[in-house]
PDB file of N, CA and C in Angstrom:
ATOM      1  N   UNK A   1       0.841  -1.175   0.000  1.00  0.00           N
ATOM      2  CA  UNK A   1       0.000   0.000   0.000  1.00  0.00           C
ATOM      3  C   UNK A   1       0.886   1.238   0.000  1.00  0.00           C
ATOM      4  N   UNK A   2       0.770   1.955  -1.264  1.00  0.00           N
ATOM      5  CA  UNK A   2       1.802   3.170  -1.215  1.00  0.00           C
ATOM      6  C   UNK A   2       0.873   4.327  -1.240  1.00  0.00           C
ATOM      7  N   UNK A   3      -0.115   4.278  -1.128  1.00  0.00           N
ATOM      8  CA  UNK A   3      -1.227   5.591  -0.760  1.00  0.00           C
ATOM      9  C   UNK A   3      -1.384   5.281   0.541  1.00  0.00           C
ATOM     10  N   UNK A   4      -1.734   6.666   1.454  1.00  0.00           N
ATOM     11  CA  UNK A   4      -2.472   6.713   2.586  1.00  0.00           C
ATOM     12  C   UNK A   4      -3.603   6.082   2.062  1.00  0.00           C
ATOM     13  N   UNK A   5      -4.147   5.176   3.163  1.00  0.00           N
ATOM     14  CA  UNK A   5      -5.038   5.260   3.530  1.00  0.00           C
ATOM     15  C   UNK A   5      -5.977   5.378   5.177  1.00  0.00           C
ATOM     16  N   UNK A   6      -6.929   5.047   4.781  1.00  0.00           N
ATOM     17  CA  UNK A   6      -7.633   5.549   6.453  1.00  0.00           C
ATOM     18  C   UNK A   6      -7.732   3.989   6.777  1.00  0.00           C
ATOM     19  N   UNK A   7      -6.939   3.753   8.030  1.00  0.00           N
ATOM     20  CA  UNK A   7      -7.161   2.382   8.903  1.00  0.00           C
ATOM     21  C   UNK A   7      -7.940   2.723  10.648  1.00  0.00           C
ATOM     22  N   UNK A   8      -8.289   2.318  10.696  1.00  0.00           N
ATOM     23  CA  UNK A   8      -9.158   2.056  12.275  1.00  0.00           C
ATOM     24  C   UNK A   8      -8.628   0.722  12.761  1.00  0.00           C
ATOM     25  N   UNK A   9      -8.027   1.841  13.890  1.00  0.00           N
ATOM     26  CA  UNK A   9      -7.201   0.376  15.191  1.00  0.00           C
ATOM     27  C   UNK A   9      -8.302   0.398  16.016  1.00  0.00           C
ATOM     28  N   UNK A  10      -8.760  -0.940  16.386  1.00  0.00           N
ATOM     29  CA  UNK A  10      -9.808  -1.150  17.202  1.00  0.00           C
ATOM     30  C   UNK A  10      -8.682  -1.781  18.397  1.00  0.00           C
ATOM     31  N   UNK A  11      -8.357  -0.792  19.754  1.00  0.00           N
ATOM     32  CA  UNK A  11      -7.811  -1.500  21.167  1.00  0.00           C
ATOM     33  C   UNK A  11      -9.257  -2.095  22.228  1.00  0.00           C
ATOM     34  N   UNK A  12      -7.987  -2.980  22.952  1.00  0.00           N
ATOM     35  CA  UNK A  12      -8.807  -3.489  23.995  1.00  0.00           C
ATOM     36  C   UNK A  12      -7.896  -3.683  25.311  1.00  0.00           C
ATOM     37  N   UNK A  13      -8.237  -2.740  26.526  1.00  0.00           N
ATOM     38  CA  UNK A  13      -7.433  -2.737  27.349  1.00  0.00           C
ATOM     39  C   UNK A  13      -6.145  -1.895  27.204  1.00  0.00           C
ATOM     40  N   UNK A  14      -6.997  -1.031  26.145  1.00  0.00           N
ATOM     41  CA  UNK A  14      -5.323  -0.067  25.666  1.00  0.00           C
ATOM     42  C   UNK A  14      -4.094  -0.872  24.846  1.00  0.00           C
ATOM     43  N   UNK A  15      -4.433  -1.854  24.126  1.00  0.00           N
ATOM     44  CA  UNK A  15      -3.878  -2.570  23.163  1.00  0.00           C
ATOM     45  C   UNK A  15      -4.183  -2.791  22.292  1.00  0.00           C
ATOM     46  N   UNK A  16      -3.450  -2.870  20.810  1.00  0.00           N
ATOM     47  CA  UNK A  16      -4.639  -3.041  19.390  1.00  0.00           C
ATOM     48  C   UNK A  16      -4.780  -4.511  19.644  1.00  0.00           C
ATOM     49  N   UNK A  17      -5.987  -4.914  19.184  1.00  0.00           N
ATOM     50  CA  UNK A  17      -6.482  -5.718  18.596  1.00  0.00           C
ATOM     51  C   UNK A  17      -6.730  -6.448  17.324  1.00  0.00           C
ATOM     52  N   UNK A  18      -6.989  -5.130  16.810  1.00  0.00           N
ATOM     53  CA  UNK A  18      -7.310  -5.127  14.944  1.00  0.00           C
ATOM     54  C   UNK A  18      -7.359  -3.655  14.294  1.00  0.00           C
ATOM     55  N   UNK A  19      -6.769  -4.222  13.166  1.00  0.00           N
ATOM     56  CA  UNK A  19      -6.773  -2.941  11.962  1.00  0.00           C
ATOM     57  C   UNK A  19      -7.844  -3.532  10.773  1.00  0.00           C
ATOM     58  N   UNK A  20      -8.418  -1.953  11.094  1.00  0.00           N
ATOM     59  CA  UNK A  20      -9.371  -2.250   9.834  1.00  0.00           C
ATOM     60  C   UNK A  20      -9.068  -1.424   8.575  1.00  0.00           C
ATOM     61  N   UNK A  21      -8.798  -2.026   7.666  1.00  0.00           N
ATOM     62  CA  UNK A  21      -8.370  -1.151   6.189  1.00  0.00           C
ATOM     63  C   UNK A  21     -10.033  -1.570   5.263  1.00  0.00           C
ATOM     64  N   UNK A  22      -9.928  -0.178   4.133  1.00  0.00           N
ATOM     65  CA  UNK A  22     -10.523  -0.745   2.977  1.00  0.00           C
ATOM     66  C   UNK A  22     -10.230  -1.903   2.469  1.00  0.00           C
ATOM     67  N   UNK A  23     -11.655  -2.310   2.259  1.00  0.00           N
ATOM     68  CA  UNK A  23     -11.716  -3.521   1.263  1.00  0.00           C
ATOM     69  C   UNK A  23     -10.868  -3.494  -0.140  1.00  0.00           C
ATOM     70  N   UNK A  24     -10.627  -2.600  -0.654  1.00  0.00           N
ATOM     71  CA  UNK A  24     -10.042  -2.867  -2.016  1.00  0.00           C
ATOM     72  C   UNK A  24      -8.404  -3.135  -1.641  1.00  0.00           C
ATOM     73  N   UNK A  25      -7.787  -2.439  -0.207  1.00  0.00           N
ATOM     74  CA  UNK A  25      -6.578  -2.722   0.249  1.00  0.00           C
ATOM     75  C   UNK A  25      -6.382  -4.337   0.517  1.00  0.00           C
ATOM     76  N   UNK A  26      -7.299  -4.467   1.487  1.00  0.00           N
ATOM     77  CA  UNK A  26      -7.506  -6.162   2.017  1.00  0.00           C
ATOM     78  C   UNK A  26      -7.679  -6.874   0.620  1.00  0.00           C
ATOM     79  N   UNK A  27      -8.069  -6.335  -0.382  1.00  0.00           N
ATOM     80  CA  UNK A  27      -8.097  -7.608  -1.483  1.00  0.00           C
ATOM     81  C   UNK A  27      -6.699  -7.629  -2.108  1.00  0.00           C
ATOM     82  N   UNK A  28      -6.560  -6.481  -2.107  1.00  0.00           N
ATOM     83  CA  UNK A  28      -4.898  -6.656  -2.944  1.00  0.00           C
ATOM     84  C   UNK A  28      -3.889  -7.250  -1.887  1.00  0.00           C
ATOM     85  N   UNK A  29      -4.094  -7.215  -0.387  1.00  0.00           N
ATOM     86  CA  UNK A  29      -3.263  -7.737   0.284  1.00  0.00           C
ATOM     87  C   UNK A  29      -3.534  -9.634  -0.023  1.00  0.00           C
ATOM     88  N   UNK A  30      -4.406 -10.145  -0.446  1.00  0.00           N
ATOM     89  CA  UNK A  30      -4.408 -11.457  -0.856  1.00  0.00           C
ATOM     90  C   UNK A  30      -3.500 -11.819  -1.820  1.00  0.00           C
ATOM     91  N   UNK A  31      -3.051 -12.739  -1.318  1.00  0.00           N
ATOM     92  CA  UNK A  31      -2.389 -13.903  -2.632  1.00  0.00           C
ATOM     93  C   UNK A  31      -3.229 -14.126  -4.215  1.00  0.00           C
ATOM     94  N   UNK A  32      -2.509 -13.852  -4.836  1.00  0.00           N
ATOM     95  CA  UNK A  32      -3.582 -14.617  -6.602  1.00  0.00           C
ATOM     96  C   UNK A  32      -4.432 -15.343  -6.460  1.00  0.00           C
ATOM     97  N   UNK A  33      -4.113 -16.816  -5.710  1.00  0.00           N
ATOM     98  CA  UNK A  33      -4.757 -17.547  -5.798  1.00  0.00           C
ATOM     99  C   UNK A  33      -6.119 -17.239  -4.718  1.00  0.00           C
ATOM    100  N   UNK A  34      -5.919 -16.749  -3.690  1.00  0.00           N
ATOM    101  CA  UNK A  34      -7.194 -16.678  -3.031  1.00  0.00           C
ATOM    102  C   UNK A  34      -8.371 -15.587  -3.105  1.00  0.00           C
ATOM    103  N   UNK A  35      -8.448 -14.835  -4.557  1.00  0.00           N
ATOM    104  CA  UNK A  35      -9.254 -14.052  -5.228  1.00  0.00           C
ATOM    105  C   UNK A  35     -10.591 -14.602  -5.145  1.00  0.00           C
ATOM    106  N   UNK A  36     -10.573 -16.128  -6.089  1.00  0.00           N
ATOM    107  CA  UNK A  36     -11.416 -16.538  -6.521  1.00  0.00           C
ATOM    108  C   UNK A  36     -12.067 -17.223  -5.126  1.00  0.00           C
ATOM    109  N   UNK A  37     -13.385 -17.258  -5.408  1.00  0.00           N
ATOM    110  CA  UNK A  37     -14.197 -17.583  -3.899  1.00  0.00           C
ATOM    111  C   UNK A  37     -15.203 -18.587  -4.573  1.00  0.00           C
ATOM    112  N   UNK A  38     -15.692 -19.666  -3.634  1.00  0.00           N
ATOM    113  CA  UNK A  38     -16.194 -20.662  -3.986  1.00  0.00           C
ATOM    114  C   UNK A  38     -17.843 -20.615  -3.267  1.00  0.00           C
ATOM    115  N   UNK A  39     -18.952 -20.297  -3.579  1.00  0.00           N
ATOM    116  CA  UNK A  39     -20.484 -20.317  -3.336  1.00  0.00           C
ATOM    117  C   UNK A  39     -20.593 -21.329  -2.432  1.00  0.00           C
ATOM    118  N   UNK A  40     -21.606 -20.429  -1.210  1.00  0.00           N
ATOM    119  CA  UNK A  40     -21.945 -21.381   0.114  1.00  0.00           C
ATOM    120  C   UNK A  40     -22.487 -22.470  -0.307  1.00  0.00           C
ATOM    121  N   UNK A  41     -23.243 -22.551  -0.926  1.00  0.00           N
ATOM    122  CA  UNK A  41     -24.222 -23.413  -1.442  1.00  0.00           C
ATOM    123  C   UNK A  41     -23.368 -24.359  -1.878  1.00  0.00           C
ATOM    124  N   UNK A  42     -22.171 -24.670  -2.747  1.00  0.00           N
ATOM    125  CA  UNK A  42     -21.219 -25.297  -3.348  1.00  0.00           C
ATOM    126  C   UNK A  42     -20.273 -25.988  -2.222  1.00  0.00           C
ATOM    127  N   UNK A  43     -20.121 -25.614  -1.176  1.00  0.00           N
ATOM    128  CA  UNK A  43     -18.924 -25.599   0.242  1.00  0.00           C
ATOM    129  C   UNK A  43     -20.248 -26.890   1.111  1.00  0.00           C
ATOM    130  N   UNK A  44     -21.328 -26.106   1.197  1.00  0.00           N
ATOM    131  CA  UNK A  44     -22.267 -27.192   1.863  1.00  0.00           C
ATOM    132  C   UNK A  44     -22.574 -28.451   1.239  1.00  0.00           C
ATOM    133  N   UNK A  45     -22.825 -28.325   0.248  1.00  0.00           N
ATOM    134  CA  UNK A  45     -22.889 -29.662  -0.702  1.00  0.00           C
ATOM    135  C   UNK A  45     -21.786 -30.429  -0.592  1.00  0.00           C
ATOM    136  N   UNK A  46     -20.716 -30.131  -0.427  1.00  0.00           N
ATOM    137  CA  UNK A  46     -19.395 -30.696  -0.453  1.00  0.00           C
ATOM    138  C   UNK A  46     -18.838 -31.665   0.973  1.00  0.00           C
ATOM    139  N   UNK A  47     -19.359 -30.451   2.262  1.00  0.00           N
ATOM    140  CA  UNK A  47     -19.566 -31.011   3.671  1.00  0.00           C
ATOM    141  C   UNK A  47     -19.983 -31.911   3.302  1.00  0.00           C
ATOM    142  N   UNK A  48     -21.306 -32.041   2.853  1.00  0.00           N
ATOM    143  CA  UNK A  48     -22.575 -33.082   2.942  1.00  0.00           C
ATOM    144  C   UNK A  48     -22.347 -34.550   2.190  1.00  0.00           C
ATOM    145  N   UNK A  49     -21.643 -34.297   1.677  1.00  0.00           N
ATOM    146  CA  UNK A  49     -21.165 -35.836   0.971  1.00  0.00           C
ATOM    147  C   UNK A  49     -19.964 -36.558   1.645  1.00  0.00           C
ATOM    148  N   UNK A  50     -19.029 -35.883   2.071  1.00  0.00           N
ATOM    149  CA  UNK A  50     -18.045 -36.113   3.570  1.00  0.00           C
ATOM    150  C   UNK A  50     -18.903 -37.242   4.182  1.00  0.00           C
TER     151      UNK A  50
END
């Protein structure tokens, strides 16, 4: 990420917890391969034969 952007540190107890960035940051922070996303409906069917 070579632009500012706006992140929100969510603390707890006066410690971060979590950073929240834009979504379009969090997608480019993914790997290639984990772009593509696979339908609930497709993931349950799949359980279900297990």
């Amino acid at each position: 990420m070579s632009i500012l952007t706006k992140v929100q540190i969510i603390e707890k107890n006066g410690k971060p917890i979590f950073a929240v960035i834009p979504y379009e940051d969090y997608i480019a922070l993914l790997p290639e391969t984990n772009r593509e996303t696979i339908p609930h409906e497709v993931v349950g069917l799949v359980i279900k034969k297990k």
